[in-house]
C-alpha atoms as a PDB file:
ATOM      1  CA  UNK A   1       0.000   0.000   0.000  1.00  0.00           C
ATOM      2  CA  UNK A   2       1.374   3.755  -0.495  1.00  0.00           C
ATOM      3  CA  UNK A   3       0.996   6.318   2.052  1.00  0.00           C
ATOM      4  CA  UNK A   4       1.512   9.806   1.789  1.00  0.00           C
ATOM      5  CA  UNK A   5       3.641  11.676   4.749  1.00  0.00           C
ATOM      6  CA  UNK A   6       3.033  15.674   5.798  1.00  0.00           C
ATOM      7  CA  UNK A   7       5.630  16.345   7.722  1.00  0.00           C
ATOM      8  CA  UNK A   8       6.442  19.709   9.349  1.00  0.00           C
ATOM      9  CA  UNK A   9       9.617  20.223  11.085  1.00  0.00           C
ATOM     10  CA  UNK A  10      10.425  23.840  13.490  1.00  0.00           C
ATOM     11  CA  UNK A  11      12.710  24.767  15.765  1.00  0.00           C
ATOM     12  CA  UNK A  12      12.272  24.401  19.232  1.00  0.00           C
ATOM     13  CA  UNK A  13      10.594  26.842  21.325  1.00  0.00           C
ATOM     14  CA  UNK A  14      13.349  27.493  23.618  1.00  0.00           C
ATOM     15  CA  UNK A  15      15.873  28.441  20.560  1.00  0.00           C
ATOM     16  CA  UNK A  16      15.821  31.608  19.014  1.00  0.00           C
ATOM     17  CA  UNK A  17      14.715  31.711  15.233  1.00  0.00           C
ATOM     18  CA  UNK A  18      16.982  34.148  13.426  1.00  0.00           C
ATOM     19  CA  UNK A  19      15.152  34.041  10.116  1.00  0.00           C
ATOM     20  CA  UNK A  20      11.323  34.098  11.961  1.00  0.00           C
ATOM     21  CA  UNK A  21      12.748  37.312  14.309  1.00  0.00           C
ATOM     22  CA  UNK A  22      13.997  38.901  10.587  1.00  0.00           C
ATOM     23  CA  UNK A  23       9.965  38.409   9.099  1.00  0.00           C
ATOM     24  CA  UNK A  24       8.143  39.452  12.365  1.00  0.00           C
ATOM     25  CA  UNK A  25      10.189  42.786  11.735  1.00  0.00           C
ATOM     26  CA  UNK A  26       9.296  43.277   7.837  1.00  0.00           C
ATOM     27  CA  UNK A  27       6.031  42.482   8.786  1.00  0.00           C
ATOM     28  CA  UNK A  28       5.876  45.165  11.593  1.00  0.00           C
ATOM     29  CA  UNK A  29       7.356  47.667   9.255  1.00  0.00           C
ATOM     30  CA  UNK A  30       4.791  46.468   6.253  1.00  0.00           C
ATOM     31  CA  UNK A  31       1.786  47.888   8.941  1.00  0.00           C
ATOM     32  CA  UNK A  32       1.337  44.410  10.565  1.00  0.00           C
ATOM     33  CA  UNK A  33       2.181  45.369  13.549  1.00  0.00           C
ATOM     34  CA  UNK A  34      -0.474  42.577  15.011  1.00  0.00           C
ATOM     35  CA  UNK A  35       1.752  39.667  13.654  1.00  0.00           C
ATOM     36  CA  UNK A  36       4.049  38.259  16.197  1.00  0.00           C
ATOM     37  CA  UNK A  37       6.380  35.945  16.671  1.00  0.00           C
ATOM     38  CA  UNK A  38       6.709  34.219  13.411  1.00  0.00           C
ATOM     39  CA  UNK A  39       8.198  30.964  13.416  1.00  0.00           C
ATOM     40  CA  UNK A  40      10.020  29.864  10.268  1.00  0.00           C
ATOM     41  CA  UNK A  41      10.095  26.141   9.545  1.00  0.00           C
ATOM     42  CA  UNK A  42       9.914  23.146   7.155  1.00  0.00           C
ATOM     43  CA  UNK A  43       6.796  20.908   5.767  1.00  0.00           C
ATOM     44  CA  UNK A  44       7.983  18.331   3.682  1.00  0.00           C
ATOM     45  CA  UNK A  45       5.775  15.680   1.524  1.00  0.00           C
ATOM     46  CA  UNK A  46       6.885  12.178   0.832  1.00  0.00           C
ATOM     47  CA  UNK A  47       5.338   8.756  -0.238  1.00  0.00           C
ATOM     48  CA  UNK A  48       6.134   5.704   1.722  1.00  0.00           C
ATOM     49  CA  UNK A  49       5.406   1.916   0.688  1.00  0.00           C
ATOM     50  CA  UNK A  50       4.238   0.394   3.732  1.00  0.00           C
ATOM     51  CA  UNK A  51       2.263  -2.811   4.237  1.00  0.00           C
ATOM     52  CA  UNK A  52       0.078  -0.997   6.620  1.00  0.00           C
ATOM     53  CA  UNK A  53      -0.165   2.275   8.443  1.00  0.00           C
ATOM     54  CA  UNK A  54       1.299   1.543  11.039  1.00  0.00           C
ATOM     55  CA  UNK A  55       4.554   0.206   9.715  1.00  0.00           C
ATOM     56  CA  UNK A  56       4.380   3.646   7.255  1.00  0.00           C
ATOM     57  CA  UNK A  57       4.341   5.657  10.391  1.00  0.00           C
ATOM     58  CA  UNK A  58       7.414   3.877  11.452  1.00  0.00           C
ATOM     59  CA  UNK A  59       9.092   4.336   8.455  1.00  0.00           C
ATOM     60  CA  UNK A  60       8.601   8.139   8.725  1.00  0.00           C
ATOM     61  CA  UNK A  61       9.228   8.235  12.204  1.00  0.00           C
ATOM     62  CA  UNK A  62      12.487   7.205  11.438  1.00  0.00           C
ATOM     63  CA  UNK A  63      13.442   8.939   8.425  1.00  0.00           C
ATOM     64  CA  UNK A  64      12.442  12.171  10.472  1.00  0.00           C
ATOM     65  CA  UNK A  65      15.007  11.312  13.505  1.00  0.00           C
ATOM     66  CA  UNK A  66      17.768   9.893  11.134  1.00  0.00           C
ATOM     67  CA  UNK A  67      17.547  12.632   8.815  1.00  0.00           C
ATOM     68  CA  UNK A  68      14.760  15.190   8.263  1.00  0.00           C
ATOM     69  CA  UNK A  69      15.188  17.016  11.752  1.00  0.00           C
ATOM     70  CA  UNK A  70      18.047  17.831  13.578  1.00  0.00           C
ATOM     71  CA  UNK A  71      16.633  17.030  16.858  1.00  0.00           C
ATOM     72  CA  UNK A  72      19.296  18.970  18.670  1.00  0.00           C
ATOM     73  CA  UNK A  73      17.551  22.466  17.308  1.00  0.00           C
ATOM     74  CA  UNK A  74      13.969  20.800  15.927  1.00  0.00           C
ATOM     75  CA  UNK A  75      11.122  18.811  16.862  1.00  0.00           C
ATOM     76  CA  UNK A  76       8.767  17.462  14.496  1.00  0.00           C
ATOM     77  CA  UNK A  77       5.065  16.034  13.905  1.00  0.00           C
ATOM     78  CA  UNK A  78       3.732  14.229  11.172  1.00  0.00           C
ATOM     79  CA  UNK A  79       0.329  12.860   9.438  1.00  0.00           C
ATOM     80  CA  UNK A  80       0.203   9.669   7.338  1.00  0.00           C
ATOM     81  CA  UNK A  81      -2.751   8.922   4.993  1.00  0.00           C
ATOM     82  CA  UNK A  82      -3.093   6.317   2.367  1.00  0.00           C
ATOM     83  CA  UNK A  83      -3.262   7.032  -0.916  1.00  0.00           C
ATOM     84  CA  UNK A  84      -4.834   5.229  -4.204  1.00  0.00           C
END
């Protein structure tokens, strides 16, 4: 069976987010002063062969903590649907 992944990956909410600081400051200077502390992060779509959902949601579990997310500086949450 194929499953489709949505992952989205941010840094964690104890770190400072250099690039999300930089936006909530164009953003204030572009009138939106009600915007506030933007977050900048990842989503990332993928496609896993799995022989049921539960062994997809492994699969992306670990591709996330091998690779996707530096878990030092990110934390991460996921969906996994099947597809046609």
């Amino acid at each position: 069976m194929k499953f489709k992944a949505q992952i989205d990956i941010m840094p964690m909410e104890e770190l400072l987010d250099p690039q999300g600081k930089v936006v909530t400051q164009s953003l204030h200077k572009l009138g939106l002063g009600d915007i506030d502390n933007v977050r900048i992060g990842k989503h990332i779509n993928l496609f896993v062969d799995a022989s049921d959902e539960s062994q997809a949601h492994k699969a992306v579990d670990e591709a996330c903590t091998k690779l996707l997310a530096n878990l030092i500086m990110e934390s991460y949450s996921f969906s996994v649907e099947q597809v046609s």
